[in-house]
Each structure stands twice: as C-alpha cells, then as structure tokens.
N, C-alpha and C. Protein backbone atom coordinates (compact mmCIF):
# COMPACT_ATOMS: atom_id res chain seq x y z
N UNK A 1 23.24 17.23 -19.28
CA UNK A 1 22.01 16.72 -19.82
C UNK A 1 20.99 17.84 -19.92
N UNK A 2 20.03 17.78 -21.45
CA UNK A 2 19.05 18.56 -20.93
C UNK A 2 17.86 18.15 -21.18
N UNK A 3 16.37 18.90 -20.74
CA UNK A 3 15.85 18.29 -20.82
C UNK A 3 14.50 18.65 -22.40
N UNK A 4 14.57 17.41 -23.13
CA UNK A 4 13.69 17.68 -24.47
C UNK A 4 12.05 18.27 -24.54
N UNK A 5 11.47 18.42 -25.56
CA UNK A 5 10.05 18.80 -25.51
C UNK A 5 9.22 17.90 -25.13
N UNK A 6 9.61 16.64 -25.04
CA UNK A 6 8.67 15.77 -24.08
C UNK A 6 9.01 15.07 -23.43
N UNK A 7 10.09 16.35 -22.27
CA UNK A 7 10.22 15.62 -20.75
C UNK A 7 11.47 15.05 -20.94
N UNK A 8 11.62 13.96 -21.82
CA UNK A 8 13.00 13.14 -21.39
C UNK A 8 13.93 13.98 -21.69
N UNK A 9 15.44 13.25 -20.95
CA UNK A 9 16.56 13.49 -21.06
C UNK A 9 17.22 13.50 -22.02
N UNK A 10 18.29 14.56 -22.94
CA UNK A 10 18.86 13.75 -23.19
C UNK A 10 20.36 14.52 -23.69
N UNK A 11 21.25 13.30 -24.25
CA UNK A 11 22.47 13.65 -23.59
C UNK A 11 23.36 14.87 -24.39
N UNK A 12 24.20 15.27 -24.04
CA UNK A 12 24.76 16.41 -25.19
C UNK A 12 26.23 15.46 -25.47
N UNK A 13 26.22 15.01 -26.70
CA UNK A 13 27.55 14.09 -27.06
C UNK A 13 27.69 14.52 -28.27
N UNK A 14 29.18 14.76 -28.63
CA UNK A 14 29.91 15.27 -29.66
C UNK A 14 30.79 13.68 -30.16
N UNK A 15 30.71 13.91 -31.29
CA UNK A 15 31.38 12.56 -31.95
C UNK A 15 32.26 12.99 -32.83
N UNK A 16 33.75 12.75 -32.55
CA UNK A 16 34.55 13.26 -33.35
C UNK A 16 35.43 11.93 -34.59
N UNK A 17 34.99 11.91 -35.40
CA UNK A 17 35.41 11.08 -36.83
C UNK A 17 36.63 11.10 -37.16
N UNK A 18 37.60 9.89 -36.39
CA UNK A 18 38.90 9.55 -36.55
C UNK A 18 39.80 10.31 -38.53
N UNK A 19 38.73 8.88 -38.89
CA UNK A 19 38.74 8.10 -40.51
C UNK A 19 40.29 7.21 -40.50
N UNK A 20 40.12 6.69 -39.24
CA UNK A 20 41.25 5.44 -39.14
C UNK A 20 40.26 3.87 -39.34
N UNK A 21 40.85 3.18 -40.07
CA UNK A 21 40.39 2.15 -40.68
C UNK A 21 40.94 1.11 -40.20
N UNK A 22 40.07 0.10 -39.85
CA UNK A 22 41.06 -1.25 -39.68
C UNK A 22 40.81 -2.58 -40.98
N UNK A 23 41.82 -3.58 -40.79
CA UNK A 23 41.27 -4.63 -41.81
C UNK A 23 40.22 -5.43 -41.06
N UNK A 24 39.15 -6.19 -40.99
CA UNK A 24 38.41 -7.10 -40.46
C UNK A 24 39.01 -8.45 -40.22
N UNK A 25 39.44 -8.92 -41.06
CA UNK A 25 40.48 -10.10 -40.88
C UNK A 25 41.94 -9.84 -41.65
N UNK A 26 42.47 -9.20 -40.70
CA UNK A 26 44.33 -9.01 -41.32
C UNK A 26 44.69 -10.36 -41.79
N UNK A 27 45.73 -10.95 -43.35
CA UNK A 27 45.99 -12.18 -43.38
C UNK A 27 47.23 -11.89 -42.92
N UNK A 28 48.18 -10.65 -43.32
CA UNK A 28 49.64 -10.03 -44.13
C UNK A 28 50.03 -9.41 -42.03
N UNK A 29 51.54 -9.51 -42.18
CA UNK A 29 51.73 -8.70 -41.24
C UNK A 29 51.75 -7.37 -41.36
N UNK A 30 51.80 -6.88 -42.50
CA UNK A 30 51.37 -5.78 -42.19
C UNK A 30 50.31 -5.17 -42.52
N UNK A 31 49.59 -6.18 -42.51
CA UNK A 31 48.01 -5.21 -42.56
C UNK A 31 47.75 -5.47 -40.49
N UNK A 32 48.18 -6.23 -39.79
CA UNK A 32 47.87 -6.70 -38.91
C UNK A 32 48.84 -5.29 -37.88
N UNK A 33 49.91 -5.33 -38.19
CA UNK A 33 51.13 -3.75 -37.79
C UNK A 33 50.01 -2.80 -37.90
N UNK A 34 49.37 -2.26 -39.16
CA UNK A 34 48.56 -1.00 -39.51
C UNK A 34 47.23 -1.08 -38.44
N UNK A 35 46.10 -2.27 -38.05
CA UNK A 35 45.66 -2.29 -37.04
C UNK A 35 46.28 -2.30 -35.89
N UNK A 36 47.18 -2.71 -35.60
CA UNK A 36 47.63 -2.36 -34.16
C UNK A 36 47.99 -0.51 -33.88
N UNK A 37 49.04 -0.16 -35.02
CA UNK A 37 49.18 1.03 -35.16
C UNK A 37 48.13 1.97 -34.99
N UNK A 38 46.97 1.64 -36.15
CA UNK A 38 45.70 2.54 -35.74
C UNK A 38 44.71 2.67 -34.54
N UNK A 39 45.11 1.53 -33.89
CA UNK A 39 44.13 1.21 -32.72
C UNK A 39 44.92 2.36 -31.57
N UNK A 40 46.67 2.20 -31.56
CA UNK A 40 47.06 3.08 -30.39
C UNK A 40 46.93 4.01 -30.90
N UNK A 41 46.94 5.09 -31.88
CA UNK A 41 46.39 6.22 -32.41
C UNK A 41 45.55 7.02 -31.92
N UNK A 42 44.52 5.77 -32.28
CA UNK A 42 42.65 6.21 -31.37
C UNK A 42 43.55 6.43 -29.59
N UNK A 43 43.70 5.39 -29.25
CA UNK A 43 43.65 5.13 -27.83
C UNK A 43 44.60 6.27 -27.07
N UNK A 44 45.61 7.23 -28.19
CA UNK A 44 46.56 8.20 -27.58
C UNK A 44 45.48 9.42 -28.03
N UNK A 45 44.63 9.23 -29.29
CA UNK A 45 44.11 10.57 -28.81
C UNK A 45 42.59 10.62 -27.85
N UNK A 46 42.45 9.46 -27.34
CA UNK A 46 40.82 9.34 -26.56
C UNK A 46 41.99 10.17 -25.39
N UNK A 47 42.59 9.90 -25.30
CA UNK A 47 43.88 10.28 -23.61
C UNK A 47 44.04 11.39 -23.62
N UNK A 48 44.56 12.07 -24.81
CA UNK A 48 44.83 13.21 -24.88
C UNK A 48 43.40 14.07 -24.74
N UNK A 49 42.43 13.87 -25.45
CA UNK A 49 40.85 14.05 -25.62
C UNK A 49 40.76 14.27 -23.14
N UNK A 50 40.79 13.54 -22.65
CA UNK A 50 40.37 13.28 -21.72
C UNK A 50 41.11 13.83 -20.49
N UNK A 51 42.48 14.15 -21.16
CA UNK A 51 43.71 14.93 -19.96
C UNK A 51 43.34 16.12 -20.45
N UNK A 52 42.90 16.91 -21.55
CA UNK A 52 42.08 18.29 -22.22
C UNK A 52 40.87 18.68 -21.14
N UNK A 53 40.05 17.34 -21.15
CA UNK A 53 38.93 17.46 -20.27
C UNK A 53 38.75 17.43 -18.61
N UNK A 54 39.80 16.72 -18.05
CA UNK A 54 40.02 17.11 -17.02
C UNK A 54 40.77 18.59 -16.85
N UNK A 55 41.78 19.00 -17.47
CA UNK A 55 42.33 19.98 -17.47
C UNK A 55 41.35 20.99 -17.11
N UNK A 56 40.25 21.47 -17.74
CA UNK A 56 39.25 21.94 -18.16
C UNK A 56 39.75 23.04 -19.38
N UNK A 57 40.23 22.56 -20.36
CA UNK A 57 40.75 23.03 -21.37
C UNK A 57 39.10 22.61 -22.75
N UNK A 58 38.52 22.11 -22.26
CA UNK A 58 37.37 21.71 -22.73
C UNK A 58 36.28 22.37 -21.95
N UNK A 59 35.59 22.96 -22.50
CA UNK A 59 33.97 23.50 -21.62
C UNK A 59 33.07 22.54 -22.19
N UNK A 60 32.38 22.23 -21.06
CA UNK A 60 30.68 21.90 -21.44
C UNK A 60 30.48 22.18 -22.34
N UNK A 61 29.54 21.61 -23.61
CA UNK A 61 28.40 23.10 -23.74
C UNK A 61 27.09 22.35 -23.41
N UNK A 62 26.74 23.54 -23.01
CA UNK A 62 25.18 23.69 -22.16
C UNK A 62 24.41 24.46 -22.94
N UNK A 63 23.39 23.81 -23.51
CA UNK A 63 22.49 24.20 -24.31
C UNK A 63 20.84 24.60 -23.64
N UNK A 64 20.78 25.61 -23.59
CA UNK A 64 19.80 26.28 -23.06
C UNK A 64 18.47 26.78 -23.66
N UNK A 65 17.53 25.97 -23.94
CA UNK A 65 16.63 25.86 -25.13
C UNK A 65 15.15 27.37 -24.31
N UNK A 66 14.87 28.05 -24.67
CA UNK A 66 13.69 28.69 -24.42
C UNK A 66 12.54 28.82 -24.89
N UNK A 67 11.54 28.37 -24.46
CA UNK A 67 9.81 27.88 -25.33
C UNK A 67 9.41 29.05 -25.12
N UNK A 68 9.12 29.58 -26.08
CA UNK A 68 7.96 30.27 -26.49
C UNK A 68 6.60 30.09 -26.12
N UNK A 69 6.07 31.21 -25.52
CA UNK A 69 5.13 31.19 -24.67
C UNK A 69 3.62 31.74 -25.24
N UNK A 70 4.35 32.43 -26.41
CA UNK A 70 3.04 32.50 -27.16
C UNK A 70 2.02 31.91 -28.36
C-alpha cells in the first residue's frame, strides 16, 4: 500500500484481462460445456497466478512517489 497526496491509502492492484467469455443464460449443451470450460481456465490460471506468488517468482512493486519540495 501506499500512501496518496491526500493522506489516504491506496492499493497497488494489477488487473490482468482474461478475454474469456461466458453465455449469461446457456440454453445448448454446449454453450453450457464452454462456460464450465472457461470458468476452470480462469480458476487454473488464478492458481498458477498465486503458486508464482508465493514462490516469489512475482515481486511487489513498490511505488515510491517523491514530492517536490519546491
């Protein structure tokens, strides 16, 4: 966390954009297969994402802002 120009917190989060799609209401089995499919997708790479991060195969980043004083 760091901290902004007025005081608060805030968080350092990276958002990484699948572009896996689901149907909203599957009728077909296989539109209903392709959501299930895409959902373990996400869910094998949040894992993989998170065994990286424990590993520490992932660094922080720490953003270190310096104000100008003049």
């Amino acid at each position: 966390m760091a901290v902004g120009d007025d005081g608060k917190r805030t968080h350092l989060r990276d958002f990484e954009y699948l572009k896996l799609y689901q149907f909203e209401k599957p009728k077909l089995a296989s539109e209903r297969k392709n959501n299930k499919e895409n959902l373990e997708l996400a869910e094998n790479i949040l894992a993989v994402r998170k065994a990286d991060y424990a590993q520490g195969n992932m660094v922080l980043k720490i953003i270190l802002r310096q104000r100008d004083l003049s």
